[in-house]
N, C-alpha and C. Protein backbone atom coordinates (compact mmCIF):
# COMPACT_ATOMS: atom_id res chain seq x y z
N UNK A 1 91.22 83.73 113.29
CA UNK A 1 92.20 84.66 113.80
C UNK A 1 93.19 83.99 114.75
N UNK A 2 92.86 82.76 115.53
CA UNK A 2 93.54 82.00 116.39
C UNK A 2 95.13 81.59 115.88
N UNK A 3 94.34 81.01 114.50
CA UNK A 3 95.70 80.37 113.88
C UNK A 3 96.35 81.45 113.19
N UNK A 4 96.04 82.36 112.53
CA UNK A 4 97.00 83.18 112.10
C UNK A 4 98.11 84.03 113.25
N UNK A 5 97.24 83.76 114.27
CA UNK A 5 98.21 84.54 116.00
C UNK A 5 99.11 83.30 116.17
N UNK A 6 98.63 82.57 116.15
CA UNK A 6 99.42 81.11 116.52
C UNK A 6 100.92 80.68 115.62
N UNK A 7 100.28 81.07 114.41
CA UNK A 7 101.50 80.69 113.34
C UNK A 7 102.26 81.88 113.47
N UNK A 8 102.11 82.84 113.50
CA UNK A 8 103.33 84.46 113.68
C UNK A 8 104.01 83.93 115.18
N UNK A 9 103.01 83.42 116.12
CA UNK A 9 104.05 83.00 117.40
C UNK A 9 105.25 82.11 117.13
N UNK A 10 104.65 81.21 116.53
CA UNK A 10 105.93 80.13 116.29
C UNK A 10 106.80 80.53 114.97
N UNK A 11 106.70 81.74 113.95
CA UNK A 11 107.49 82.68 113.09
C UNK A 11 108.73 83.23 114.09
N UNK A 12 107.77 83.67 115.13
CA UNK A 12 108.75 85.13 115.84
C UNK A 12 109.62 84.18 116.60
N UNK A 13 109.06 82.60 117.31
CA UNK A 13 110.20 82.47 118.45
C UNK A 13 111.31 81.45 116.92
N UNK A 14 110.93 81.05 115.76
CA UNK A 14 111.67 80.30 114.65
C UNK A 14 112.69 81.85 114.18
N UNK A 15 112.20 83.04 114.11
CA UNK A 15 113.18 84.04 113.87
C UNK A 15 114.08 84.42 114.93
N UNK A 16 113.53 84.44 116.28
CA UNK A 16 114.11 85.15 117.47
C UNK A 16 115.24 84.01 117.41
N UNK A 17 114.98 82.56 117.79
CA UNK A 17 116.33 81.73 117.64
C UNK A 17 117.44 81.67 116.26
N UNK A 18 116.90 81.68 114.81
CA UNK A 18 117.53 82.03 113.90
C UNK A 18 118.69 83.17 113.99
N UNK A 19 118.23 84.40 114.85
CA UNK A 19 118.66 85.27 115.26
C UNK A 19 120.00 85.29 115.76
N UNK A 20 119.40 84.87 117.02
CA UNK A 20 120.31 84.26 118.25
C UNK A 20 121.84 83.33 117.15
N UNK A 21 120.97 82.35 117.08
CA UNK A 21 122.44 81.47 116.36
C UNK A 21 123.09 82.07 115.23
N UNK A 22 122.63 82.96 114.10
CA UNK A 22 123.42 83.65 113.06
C UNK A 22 124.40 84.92 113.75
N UNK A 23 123.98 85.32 114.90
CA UNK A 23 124.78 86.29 115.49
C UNK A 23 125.87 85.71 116.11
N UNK A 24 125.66 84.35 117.05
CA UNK A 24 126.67 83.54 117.50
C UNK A 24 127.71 83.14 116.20
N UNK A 25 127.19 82.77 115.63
CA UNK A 25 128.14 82.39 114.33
C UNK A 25 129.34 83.50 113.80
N UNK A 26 128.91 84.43 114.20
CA UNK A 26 129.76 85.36 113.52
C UNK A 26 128.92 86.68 112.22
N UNK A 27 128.01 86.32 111.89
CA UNK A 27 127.63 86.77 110.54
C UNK A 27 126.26 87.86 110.90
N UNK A 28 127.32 89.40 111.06
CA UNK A 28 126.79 90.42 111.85
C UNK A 28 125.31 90.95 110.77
N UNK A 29 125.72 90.79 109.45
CA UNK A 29 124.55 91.61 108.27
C UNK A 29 123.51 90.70 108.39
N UNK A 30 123.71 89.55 108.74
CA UNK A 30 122.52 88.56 108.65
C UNK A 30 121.53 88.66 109.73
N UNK A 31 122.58 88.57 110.86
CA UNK A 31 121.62 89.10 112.34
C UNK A 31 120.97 90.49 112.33
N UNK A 32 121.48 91.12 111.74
CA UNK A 32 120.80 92.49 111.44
C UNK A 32 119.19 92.24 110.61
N UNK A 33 119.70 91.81 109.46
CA UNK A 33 118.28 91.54 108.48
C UNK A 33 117.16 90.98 109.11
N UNK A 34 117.74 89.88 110.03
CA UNK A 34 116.92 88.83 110.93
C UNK A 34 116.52 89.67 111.77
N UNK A 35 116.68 90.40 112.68
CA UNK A 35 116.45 91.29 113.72
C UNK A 35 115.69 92.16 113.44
N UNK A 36 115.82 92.82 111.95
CA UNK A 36 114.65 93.65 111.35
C UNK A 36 113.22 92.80 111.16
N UNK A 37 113.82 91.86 110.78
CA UNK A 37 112.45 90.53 110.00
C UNK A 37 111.38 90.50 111.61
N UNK A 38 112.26 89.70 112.78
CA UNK A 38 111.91 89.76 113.85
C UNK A 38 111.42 90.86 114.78
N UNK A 39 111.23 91.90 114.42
CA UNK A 39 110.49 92.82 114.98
C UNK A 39 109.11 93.21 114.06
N UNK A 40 109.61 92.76 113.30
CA UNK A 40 108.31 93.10 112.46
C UNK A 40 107.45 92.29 112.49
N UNK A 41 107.54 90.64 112.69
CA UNK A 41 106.77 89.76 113.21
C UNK A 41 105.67 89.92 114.45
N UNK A 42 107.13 90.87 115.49
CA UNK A 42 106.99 91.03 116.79
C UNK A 42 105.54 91.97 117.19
N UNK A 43 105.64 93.07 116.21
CA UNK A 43 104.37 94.34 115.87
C UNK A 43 102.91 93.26 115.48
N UNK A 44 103.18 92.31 114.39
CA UNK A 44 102.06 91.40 113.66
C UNK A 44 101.61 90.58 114.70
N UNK A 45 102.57 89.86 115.89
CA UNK A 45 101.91 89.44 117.03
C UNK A 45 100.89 90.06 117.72
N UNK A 46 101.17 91.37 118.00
CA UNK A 46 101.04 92.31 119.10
C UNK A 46 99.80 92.87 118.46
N UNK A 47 99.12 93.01 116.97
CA UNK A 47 98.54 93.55 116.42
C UNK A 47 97.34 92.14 116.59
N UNK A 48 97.82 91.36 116.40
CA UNK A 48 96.74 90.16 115.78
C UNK A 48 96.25 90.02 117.56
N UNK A 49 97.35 89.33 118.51
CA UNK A 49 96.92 89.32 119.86
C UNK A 49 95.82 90.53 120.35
N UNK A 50 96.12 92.04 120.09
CA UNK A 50 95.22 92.69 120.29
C UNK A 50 93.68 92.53 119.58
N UNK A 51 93.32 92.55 119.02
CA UNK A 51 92.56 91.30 118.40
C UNK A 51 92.14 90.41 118.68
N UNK A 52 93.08 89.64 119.19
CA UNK A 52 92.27 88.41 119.67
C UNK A 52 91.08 89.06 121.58
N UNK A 53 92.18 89.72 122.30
CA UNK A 53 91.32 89.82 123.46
C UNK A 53 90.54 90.68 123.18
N UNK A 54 90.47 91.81 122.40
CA UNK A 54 89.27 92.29 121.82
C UNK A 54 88.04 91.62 121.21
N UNK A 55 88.04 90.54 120.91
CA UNK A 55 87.44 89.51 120.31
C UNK A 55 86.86 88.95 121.39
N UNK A 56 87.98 88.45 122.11
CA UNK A 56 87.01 87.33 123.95
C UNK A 56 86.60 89.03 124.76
N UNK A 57 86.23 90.06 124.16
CA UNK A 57 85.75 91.07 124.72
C UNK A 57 86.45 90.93 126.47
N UNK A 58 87.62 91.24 126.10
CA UNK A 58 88.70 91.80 127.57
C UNK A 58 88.37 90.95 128.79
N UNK A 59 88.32 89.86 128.31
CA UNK A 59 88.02 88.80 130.25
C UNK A 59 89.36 88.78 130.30
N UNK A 60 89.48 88.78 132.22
CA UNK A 60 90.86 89.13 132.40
C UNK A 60 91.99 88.17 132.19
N UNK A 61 91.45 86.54 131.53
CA UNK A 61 92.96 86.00 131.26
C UNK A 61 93.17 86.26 130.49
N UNK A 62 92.78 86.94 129.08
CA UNK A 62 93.39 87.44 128.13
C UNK A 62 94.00 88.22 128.51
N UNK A 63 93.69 89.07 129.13
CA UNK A 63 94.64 90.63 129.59
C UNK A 63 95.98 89.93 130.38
N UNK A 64 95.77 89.00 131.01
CA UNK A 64 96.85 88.75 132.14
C UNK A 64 97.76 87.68 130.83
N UNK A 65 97.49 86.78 129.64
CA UNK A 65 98.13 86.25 128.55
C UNK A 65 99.10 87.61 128.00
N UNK A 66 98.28 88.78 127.73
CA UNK A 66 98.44 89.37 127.09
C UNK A 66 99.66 90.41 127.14
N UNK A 67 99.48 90.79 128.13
CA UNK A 67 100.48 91.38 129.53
C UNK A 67 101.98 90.52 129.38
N UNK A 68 101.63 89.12 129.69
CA UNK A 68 102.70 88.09 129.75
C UNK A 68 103.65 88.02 128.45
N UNK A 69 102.60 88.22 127.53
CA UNK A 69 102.75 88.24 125.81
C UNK A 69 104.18 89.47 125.55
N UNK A 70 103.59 90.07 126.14
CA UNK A 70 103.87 91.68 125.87
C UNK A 70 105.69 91.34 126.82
N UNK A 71 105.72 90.98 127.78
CA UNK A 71 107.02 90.89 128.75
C UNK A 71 107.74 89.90 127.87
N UNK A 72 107.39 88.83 127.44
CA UNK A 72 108.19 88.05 126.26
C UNK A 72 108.58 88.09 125.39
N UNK A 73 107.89 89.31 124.58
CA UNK A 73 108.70 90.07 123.10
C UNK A 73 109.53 91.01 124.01
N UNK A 74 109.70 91.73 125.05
CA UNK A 74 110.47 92.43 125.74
C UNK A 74 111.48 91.85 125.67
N UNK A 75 111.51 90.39 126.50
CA UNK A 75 112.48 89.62 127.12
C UNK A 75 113.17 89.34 125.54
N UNK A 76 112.94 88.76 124.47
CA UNK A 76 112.98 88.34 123.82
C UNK A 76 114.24 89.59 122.47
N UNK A 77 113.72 91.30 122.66
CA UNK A 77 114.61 91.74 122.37
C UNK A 77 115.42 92.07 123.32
N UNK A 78 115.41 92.41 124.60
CA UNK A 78 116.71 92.34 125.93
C UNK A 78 117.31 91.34 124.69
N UNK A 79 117.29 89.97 124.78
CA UNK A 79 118.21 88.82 124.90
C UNK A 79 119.14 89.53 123.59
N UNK A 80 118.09 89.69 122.36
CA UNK A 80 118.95 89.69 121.03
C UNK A 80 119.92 90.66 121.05
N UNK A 81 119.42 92.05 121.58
CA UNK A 81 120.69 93.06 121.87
C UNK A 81 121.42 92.94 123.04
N UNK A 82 121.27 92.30 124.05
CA UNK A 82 122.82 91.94 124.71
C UNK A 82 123.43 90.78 124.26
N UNK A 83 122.80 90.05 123.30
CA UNK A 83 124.00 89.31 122.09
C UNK A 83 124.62 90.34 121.62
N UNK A 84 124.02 91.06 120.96
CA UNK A 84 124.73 92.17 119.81
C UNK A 84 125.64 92.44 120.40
N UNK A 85 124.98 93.03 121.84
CA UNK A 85 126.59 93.81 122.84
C UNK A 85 127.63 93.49 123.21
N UNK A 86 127.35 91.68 123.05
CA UNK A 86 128.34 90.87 124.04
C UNK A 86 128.28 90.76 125.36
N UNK A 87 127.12 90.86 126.12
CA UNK A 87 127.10 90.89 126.91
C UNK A 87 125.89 89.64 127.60
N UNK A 88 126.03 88.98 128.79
CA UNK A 88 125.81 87.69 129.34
C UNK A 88 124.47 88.22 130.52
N UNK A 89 123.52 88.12 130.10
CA UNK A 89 122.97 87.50 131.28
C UNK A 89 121.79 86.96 131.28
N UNK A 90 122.00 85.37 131.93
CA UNK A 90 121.50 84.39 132.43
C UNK A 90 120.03 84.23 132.40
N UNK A 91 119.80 85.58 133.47
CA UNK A 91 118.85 85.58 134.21
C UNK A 91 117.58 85.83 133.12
N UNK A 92 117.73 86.56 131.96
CA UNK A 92 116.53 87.11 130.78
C UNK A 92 116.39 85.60 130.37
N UNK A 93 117.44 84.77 130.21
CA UNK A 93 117.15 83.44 129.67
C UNK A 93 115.58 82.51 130.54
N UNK A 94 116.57 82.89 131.91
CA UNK A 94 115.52 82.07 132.54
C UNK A 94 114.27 82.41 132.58
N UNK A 95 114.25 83.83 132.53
CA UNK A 95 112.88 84.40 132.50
C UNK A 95 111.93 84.47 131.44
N UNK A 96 112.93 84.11 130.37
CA UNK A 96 111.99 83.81 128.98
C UNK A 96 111.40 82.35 128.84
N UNK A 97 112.18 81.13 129.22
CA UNK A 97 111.63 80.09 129.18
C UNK A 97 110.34 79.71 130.28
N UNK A 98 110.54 80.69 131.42
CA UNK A 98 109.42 80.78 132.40
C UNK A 98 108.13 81.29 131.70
N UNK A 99 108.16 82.36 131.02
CA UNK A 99 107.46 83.52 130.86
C UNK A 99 106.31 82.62 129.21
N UNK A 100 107.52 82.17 128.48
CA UNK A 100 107.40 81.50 127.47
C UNK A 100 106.15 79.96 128.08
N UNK A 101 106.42 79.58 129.23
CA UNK A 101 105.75 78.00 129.42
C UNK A 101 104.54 78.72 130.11
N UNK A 102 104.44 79.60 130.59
CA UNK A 102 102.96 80.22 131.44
C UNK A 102 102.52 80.64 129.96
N UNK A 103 102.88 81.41 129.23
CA UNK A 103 102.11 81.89 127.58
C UNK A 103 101.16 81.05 127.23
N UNK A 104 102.42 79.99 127.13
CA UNK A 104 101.57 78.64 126.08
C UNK A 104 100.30 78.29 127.14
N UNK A 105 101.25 77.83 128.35
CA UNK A 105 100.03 77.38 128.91
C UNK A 105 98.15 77.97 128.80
N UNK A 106 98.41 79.30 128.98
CA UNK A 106 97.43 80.05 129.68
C UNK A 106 96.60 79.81 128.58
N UNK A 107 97.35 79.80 126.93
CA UNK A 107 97.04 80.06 125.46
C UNK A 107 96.63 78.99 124.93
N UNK A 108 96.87 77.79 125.26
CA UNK A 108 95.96 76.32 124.59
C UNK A 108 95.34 75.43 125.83
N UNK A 109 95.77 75.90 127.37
CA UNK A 109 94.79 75.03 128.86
C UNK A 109 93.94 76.22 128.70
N UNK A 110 94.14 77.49 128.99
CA UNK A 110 93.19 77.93 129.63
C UNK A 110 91.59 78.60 129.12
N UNK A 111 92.92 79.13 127.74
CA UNK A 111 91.59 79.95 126.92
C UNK A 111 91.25 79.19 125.64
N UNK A 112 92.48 78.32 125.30
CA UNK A 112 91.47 77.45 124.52
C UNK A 112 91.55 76.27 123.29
């Protein structure tokens, strides 16, 4: 179950950037399709992750991964629809690459 959570992670952040750059480009139907694709990944994370800490029977760094998990697909659609909007801010960036390096971490140092 590890690797199938593992490979949808690196799906969703390979779609979430696909995303990102086909919308920059100009090519609004594509970012759309992608944006559909990418949420649906986003649910298969969220489904398999639940799962997984159900599995390490709820010790609290899963919950506190999980939590983190959960603020990064957040952060992650913030970013794509204030592309859509045209609109700039910074700060979701920074907070995703933060949010994004504690994930990993917690997800191959801590638990495993």
């Amino acid at each position: 179950m590890v690797h199938i959570h593992t490979g949808l992670w690196s799906l969703l952040l390979i779609l979430f950037v696909l995303s990102f750059i086909i919308l920059r480009l100009g090519n609004e139907q594509g970012y759309k399709i992608l944006h559909m694709l990418t949420r649906l990944v986003m649910l298969l994370v969220i489904v398999s992750g639940f799962m997984l800490v159900s599995a390490y029977n709820f010790i609290p760094i899963t919950l506190v991964k999980g939590s983190l998990a959960l603020f990064l697909i957040g952060l992650m659609e913030m970013i794509l629809l204030d592309a859509y909007k045209g609109e700039r801010r910074p700060i979701l960036w920074v907070l995703f690459i933060i949010d994004l390096l504690v994930v990993m971490y917690i997800g191959y140092k801590m638990i495993g």
